[in-house]
C-alpha atoms as a PDB file:
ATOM      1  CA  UNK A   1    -206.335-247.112 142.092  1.00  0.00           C
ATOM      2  CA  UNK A   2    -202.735-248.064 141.581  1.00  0.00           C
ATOM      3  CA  UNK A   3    -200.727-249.881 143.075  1.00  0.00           C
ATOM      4  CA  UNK A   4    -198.321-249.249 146.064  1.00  0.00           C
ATOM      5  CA  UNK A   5    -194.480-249.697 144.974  1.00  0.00           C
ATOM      6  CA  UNK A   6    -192.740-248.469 147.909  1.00  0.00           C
ATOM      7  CA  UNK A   7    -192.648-247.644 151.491  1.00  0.00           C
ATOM      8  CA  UNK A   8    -190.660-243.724 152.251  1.00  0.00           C
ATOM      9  CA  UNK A   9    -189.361-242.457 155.421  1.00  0.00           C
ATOM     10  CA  UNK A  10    -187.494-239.500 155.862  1.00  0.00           C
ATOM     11  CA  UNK A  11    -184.214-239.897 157.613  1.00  0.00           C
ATOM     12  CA  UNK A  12    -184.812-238.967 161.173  1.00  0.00           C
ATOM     13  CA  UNK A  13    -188.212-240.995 161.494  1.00  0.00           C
ATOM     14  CA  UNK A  14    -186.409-243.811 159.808  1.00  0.00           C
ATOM     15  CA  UNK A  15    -183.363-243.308 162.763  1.00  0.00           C
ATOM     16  CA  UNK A  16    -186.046-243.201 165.308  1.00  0.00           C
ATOM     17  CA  UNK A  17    -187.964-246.385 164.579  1.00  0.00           C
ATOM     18  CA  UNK A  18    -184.685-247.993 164.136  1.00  0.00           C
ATOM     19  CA  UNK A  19    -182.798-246.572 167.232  1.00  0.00           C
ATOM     20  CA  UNK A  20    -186.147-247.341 169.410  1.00  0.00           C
ATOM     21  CA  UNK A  21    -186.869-250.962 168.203  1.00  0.00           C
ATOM     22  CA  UNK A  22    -183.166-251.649 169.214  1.00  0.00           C
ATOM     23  CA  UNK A  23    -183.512-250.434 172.804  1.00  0.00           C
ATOM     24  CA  UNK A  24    -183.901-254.033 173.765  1.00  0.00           C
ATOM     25  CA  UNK A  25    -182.693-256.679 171.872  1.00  0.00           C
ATOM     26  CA  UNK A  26    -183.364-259.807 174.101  1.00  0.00           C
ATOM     27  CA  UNK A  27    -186.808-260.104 173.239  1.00  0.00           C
ATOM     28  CA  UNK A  28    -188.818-258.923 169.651  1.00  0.00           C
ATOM     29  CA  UNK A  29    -189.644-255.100 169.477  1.00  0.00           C
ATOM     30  CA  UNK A  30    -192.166-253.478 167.574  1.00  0.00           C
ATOM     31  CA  UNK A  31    -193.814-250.257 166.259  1.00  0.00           C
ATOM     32  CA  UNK A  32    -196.504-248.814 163.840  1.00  0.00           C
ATOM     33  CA  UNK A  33    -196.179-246.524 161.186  1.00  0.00           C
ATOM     34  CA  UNK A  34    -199.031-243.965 159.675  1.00  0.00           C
ATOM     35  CA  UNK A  35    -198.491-243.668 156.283  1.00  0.00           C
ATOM     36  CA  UNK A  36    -200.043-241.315 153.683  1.00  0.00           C
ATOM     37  CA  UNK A  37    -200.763-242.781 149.952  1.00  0.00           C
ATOM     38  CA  UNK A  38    -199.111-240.414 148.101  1.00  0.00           C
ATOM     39  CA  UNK A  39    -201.019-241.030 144.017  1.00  0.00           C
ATOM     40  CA  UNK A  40    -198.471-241.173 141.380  1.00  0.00           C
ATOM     41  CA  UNK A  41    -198.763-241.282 137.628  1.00  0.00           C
ATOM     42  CA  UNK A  42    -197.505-244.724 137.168  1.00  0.00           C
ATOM     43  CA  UNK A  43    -197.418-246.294 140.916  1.00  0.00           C
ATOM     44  CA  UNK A  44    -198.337-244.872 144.284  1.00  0.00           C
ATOM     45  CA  UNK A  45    -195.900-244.744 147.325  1.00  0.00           C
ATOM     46  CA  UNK A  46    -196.641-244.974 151.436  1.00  0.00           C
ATOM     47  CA  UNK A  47    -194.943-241.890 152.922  1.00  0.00           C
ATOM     48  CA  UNK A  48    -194.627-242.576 156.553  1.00  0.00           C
ATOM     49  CA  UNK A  49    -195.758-239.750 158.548  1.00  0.00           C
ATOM     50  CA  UNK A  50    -195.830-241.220 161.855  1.00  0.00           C
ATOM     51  CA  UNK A  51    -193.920-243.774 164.046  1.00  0.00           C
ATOM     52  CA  UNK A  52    -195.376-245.162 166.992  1.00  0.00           C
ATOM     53  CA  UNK A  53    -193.410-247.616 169.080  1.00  0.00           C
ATOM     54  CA  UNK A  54    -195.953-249.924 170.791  1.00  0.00           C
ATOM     55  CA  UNK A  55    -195.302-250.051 174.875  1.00  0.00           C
ATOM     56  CA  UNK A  56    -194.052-252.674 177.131  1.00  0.00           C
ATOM     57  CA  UNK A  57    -197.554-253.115 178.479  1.00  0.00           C
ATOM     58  CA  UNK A  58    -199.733-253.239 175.347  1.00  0.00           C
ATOM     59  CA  UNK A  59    -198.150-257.181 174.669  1.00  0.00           C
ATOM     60  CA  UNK A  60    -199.666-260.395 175.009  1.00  0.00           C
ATOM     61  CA  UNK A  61    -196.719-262.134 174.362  1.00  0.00           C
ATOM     62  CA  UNK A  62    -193.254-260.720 174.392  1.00  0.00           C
ATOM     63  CA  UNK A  63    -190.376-262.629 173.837  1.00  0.00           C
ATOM     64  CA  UNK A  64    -187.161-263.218 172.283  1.00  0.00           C
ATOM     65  CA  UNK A  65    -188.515-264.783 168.898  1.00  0.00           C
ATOM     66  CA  UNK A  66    -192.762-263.971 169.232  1.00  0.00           C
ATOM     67  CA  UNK A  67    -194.592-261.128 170.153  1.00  0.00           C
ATOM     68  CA  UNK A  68    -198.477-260.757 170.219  1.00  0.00           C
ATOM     69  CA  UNK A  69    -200.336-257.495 170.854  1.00  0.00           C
ATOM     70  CA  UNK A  70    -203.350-257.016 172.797  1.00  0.00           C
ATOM     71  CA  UNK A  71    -206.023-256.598 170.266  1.00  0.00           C
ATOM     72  CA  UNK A  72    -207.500-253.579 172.227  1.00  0.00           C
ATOM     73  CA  UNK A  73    -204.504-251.958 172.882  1.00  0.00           C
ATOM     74  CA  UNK A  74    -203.922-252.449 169.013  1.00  0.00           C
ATOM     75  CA  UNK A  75    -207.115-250.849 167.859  1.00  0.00           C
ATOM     76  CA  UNK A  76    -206.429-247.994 170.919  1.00  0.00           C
ATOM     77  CA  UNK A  77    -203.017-247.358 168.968  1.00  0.00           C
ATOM     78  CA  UNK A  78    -204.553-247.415 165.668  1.00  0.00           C
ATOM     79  CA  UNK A  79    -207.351-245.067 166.346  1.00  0.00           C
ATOM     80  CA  UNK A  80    -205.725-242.334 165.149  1.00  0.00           C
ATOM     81  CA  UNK A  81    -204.706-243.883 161.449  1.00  0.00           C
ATOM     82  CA  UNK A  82    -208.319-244.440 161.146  1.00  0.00           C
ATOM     83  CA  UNK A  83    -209.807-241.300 161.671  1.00  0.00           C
ATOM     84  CA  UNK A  84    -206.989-239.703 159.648  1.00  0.00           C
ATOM     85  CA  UNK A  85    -207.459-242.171 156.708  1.00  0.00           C
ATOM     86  CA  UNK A  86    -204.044-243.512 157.152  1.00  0.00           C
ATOM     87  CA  UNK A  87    -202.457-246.609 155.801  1.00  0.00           C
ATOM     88  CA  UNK A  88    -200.989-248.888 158.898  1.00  0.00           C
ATOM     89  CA  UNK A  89    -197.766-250.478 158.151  1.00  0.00           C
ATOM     90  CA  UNK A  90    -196.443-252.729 161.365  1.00  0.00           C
ATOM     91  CA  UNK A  91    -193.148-253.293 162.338  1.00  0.00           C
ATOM     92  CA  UNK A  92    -191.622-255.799 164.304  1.00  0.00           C
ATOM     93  CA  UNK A  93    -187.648-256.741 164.949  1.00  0.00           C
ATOM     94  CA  UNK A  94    -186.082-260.325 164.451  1.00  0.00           C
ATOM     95  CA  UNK A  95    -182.904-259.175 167.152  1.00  0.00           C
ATOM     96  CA  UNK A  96    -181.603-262.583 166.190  1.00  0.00           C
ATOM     97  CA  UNK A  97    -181.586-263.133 162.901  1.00  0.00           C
ATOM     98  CA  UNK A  98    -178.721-261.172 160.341  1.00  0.00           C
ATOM     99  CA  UNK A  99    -181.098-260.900 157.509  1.00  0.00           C
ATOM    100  CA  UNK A 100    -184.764-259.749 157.035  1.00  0.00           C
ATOM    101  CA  UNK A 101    -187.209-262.400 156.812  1.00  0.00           C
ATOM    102  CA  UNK A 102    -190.903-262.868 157.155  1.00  0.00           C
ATOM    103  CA  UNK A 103    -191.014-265.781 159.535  1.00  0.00           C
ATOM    104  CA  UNK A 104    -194.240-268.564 158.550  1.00  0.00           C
ATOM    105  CA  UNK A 105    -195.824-266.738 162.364  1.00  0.00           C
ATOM    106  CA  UNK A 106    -195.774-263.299 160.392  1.00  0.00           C
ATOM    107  CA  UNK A 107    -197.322-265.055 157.563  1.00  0.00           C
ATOM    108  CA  UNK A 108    -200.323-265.894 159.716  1.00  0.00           C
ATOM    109  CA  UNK A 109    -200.770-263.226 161.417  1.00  0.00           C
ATOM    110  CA  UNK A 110    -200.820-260.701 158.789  1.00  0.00           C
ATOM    111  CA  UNK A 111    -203.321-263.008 157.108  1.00  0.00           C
ATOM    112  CA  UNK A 112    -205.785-262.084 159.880  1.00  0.00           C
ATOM    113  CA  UNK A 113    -204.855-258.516 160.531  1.00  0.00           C
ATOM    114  CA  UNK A 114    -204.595-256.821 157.322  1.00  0.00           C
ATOM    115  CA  UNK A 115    -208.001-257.963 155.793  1.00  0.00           C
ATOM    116  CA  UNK A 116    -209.247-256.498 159.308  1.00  0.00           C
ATOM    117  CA  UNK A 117    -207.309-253.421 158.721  1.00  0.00           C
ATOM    118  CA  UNK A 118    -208.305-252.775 155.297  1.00  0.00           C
ATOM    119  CA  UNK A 119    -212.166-253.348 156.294  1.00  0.00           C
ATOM    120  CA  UNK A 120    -211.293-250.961 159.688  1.00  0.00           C
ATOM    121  CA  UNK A 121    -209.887-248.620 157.210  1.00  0.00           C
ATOM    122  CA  UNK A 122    -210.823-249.106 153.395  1.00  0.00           C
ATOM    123  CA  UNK A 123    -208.856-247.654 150.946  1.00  0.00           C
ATOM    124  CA  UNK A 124    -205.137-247.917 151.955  1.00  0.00           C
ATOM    125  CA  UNK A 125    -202.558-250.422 151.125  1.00  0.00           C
ATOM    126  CA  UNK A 126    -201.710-251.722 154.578  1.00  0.00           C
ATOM    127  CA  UNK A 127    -198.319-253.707 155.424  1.00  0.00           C
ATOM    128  CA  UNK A 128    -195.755-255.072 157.642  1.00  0.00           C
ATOM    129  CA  UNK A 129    -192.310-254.684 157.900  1.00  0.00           C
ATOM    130  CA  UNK A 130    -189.838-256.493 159.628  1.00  0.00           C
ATOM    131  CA  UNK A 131    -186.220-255.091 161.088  1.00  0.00           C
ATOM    132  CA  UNK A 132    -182.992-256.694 161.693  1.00  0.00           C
ATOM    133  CA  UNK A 133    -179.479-255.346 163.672  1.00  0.00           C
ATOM    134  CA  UNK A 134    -177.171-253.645 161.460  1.00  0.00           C
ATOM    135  CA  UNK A 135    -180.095-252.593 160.238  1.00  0.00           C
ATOM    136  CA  UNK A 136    -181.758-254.024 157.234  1.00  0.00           C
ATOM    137  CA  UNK A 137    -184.845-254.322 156.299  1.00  0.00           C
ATOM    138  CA  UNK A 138    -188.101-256.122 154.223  1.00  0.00           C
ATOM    139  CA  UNK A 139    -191.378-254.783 153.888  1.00  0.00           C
ATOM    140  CA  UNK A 140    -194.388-255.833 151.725  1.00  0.00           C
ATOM    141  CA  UNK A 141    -198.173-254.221 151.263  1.00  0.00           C
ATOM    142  CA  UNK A 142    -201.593-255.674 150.741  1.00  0.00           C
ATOM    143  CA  UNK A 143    -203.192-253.339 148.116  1.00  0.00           C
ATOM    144  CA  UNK A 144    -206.361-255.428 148.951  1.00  0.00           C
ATOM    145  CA  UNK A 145    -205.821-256.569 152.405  1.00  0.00           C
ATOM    146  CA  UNK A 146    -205.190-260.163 151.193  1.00  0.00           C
ATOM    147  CA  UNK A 147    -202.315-260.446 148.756  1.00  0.00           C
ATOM    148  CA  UNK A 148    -198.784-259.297 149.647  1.00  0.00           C
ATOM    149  CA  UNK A 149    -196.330-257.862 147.530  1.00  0.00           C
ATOM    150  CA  UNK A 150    -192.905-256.788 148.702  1.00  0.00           C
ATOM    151  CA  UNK A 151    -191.435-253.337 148.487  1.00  0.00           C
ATOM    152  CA  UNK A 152    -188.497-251.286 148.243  1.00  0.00           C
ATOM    153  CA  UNK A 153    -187.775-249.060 152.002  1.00  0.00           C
ATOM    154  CA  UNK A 154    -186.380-245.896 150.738  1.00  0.00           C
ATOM    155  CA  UNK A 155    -184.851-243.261 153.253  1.00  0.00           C
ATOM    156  CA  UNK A 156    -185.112-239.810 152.147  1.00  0.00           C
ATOM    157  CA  UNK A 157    -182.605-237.407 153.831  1.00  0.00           C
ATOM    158  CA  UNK A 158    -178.934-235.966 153.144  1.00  0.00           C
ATOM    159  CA  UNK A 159    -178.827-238.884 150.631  1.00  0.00           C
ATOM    160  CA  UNK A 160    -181.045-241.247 149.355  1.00  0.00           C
ATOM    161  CA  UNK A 161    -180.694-245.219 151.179  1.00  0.00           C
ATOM    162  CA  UNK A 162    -182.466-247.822 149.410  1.00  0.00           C
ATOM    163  CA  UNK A 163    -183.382-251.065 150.649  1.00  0.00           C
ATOM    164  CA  UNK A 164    -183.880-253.336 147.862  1.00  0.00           C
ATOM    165  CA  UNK A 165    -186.253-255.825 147.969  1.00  0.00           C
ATOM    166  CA  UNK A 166    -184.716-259.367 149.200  1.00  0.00           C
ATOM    167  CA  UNK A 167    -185.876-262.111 147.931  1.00  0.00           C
ATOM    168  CA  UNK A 168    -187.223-264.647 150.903  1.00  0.00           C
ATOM    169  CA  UNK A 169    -185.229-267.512 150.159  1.00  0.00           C
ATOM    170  CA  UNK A 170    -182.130-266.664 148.819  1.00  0.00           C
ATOM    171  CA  UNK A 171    -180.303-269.688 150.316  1.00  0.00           C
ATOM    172  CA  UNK A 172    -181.639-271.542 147.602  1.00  0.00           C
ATOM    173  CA  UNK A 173    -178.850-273.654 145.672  1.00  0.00           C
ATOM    174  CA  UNK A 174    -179.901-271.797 142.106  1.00  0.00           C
ATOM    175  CA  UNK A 175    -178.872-268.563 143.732  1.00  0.00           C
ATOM    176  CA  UNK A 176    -175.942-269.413 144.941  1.00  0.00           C
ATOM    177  CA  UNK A 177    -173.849-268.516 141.739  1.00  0.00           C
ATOM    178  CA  UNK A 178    -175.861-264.992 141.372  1.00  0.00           C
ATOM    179  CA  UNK A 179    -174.644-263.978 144.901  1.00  0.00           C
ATOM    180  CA  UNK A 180    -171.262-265.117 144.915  1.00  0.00           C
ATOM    181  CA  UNK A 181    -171.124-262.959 142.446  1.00  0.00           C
ATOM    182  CA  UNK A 182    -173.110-259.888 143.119  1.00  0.00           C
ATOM    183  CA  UNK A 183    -173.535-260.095 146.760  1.00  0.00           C
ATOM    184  CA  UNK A 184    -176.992-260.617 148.605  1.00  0.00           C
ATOM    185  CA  UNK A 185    -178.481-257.425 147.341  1.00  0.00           C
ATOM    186  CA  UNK A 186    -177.636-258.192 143.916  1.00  0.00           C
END
């Protein structure tokens, strides 16, 4: 099987996760994606088929800079990924922060839920995504449920948006030179 090198929305699922994680921005929001593995000849990709924006009253924990999900109301919501064979990719806002981060939390909490996921529903590169206002984005995939990899977020619509991926620490002093000149992205 290869390997997963990007995550694909169209452009008006992409506005839709984006313009309904935003509706609050006091505390963290978050949704789930479906995605199909679409098999390439080199590299596969996650085409996101469905966006599901997880309700007020499926949290645990919802506040400004942690949210937890009910782990019932999380396998009610993933249901239908699973009987559809469907990769699950979540999502989750950081309404403070200006650039996309996985936060040492998301860490541990994917470390638990994606081996679950991938034994819930074998086959799929699973992954997590996290959102920031303006908005950018990071995503990564576990091809094996256990070993993260981050990936480009590519919009497909009137034109093509990329977002690159971002390296995690980019604050770092022997980067400093590199974005001066090219600008985070570069």
């Amino acid at each position: 099987m290869e390997r997963v090198n990007q995550l694909r929305f169209d452009a008006a699922s992409w506005r839709g996760l984006v313009t309904g994680l935003f509706q609050r921005t006091d505390v963290e929001s978050a949704a789930l994606l479906f995605a199909e593995r679409v098999r390439g000849l080199v590299n596969d990709v996650l085409v996101v088929r469905q966006v599901m924006h997880v309700p007020d009253d499926a949290f645990e924990v919802h506040e400004r800079d942690q949210i937890e999900i009910n782990p019932i109301a999380f396998n009610r919501l993933t249901r239908p990924a699973r009987d559809h064979g469907l990769a699950v990719v979540t999502v989750h806002t950081h309404p403070m922060s200006s650039e996309p981060w996985f936060s040492r939390a998301d860490d541990m909490g994917d470390a638990r839920l994606m081996p679950s996921l991938a034994n819930r529903i074998p086959g799929q590169a699973h992954g997590s995504m996290v959102v920031v206002p303006g908005p950018d984005t990071i995503a990564r995939v576990f091809d094996d449920g256990r070993n993260p990899r981050l990936v480009p977020v590519r919009v497909v619509g009137p034109t093509l948006d990329t977002f690159p991926i971002a390296p995690s620490d980019v604050s770092e002093p022997m980067f400093s030179r590199q974005r001066l000149a090219l600008g985070a992205a570069g």
